[in-house]
N, C-alpha and C. Protein backbone atom coordinates (compact mmCIF):
# COMPACT_ATOMS: atom_id res chain seq x y z
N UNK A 1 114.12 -6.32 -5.06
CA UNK A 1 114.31 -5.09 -5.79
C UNK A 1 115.36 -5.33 -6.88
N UNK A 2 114.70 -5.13 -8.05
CA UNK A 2 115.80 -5.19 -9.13
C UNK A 2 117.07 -4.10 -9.48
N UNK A 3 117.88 -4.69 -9.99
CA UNK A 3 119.24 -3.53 -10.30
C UNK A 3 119.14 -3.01 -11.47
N UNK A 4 119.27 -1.70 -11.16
CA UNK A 4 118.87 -0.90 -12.35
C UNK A 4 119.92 -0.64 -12.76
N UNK A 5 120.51 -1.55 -14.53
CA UNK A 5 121.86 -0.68 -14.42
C UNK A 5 122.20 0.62 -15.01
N UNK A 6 121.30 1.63 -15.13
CA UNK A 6 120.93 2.97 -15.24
C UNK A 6 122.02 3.53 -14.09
N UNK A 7 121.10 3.27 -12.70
CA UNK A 7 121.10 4.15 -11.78
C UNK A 7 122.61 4.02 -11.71
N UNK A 8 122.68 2.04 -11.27
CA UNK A 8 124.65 1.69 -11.04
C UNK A 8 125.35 2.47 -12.22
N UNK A 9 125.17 2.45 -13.23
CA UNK A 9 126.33 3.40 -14.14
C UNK A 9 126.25 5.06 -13.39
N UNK A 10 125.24 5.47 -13.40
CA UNK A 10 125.72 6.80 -12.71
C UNK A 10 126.49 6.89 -11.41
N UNK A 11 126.05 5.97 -10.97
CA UNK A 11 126.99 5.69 -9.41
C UNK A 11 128.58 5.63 -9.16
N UNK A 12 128.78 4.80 -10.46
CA UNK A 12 130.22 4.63 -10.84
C UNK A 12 130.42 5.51 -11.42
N UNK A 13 130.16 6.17 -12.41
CA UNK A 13 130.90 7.20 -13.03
C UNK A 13 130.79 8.50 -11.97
N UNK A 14 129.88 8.89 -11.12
CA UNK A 14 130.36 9.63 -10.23
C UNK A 14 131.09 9.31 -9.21
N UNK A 15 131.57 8.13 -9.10
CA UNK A 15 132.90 7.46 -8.13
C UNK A 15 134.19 7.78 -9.05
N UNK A 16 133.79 7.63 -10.34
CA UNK A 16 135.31 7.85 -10.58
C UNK A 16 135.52 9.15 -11.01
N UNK A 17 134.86 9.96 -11.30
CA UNK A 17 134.66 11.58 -11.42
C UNK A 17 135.47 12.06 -9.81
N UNK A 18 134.95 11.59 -8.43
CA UNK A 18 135.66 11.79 -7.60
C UNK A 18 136.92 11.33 -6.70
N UNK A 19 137.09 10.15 -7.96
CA UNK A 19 138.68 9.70 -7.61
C UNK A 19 139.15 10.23 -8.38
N UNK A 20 138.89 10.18 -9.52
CA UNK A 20 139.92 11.46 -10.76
C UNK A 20 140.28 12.63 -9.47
N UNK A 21 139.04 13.55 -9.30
CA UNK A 21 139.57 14.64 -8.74
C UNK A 21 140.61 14.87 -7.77
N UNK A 22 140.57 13.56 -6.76
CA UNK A 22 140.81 13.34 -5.47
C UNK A 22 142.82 12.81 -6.40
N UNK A 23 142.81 12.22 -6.67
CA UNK A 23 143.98 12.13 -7.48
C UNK A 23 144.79 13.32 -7.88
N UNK A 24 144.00 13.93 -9.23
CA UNK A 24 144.76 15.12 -9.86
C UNK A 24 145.24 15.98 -8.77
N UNK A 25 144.16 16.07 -7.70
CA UNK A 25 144.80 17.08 -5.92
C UNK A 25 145.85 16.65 -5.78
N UNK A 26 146.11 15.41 -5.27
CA UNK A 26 147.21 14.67 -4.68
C UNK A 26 148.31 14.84 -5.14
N UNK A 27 148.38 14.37 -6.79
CA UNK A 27 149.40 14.59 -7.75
C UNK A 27 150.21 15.77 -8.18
N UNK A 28 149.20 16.82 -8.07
CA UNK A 28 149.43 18.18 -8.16
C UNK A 28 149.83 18.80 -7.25
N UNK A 29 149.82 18.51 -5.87
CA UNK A 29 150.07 19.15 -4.68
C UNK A 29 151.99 18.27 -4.07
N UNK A 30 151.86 17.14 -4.72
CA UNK A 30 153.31 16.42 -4.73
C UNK A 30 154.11 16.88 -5.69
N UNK A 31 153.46 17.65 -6.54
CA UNK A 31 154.43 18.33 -8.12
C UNK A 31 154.81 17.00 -8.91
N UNK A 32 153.50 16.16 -8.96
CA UNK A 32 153.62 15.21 -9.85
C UNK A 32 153.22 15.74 -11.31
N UNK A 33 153.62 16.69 -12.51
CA UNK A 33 152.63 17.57 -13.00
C UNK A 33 152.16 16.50 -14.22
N UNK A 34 152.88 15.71 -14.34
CA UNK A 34 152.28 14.51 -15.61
C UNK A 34 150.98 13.94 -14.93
N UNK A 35 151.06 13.19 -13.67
CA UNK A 35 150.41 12.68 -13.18
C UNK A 35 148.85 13.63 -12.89
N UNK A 36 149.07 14.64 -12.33
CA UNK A 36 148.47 15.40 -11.93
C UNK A 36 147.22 16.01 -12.94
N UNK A 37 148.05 16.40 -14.35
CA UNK A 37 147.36 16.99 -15.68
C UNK A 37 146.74 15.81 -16.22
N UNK A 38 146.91 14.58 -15.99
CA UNK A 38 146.26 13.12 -16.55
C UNK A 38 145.06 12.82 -16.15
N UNK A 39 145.05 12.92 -14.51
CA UNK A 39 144.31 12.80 -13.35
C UNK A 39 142.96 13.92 -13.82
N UNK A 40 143.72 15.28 -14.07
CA UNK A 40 142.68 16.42 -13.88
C UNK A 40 141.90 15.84 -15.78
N UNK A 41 142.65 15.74 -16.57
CA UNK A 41 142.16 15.58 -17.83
C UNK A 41 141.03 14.44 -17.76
N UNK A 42 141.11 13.45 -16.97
CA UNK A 42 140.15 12.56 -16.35
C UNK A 42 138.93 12.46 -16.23
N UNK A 43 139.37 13.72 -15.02
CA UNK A 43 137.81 14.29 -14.36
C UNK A 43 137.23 15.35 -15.24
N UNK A 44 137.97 16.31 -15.98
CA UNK A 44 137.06 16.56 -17.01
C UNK A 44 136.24 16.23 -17.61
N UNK A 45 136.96 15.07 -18.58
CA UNK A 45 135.98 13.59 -19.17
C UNK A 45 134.50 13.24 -18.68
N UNK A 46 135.01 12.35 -17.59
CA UNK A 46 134.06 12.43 -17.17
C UNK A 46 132.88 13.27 -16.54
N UNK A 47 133.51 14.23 -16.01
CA UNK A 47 132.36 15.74 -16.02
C UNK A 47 131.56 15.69 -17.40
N UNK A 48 132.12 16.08 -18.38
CA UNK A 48 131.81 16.42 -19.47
C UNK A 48 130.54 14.89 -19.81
N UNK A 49 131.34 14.03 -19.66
CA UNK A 49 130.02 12.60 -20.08
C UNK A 49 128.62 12.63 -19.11
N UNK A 50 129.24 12.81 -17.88
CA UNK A 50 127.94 13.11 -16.90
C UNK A 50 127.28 14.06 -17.54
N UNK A 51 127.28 15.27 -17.49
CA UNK A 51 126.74 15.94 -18.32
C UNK A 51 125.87 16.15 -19.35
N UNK A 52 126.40 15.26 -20.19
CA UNK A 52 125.58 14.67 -21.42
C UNK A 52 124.25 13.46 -21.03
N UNK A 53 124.48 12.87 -20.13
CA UNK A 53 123.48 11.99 -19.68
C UNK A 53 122.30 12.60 -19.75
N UNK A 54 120.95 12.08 -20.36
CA UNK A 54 119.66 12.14 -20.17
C UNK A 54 119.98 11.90 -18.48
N UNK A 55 118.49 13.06 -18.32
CA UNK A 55 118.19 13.24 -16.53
C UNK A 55 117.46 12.19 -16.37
N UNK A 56 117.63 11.28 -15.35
CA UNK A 56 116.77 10.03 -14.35
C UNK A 56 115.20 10.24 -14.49
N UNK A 57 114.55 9.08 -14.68
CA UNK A 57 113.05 9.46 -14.84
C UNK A 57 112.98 9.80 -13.34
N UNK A 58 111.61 10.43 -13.43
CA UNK A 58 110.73 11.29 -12.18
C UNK A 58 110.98 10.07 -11.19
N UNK A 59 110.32 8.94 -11.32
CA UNK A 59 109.90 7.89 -10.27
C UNK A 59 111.57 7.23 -9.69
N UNK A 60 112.49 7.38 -10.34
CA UNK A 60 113.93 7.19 -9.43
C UNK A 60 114.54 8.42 -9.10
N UNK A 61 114.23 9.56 -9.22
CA UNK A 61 114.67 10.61 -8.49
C UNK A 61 114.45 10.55 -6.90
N UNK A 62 113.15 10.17 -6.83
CA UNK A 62 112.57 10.38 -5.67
C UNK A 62 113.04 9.61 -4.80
N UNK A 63 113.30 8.33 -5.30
CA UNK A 63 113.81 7.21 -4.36
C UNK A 63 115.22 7.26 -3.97
């Protein structure tokens, strides 16, 4: 089975979409507020790029 690097880029960028988040929590909840507003500005980003992605053809949804 070949590697699609389609699918792997979405994979990663929703890994780091949920370490951003998982961060900015952490940071923000220690009253790190630099850290914290960096972290959250992050996961925005990347929200925002996911977002923009053309949707997965039909035949890798399914799989």
């Amino acid at each position: 089975m070949p590697i699609n690097p389609d699918k792997l880029g979405r994979f990663a960028l929703r890994g780091l979409r949920i370490g951003a988040s998982t961060v900015a929590i952490l940071e923000l909840l220690r009253s790190d507020w630099t850290g914290g507003l960096s972290a959250a500005a992050a996961w925005l980003v990347f929200l925002q790029v996911e977002r923009r992605l053309p949707p997965p053809p039909a035949d890798e949804a399914e799989g």
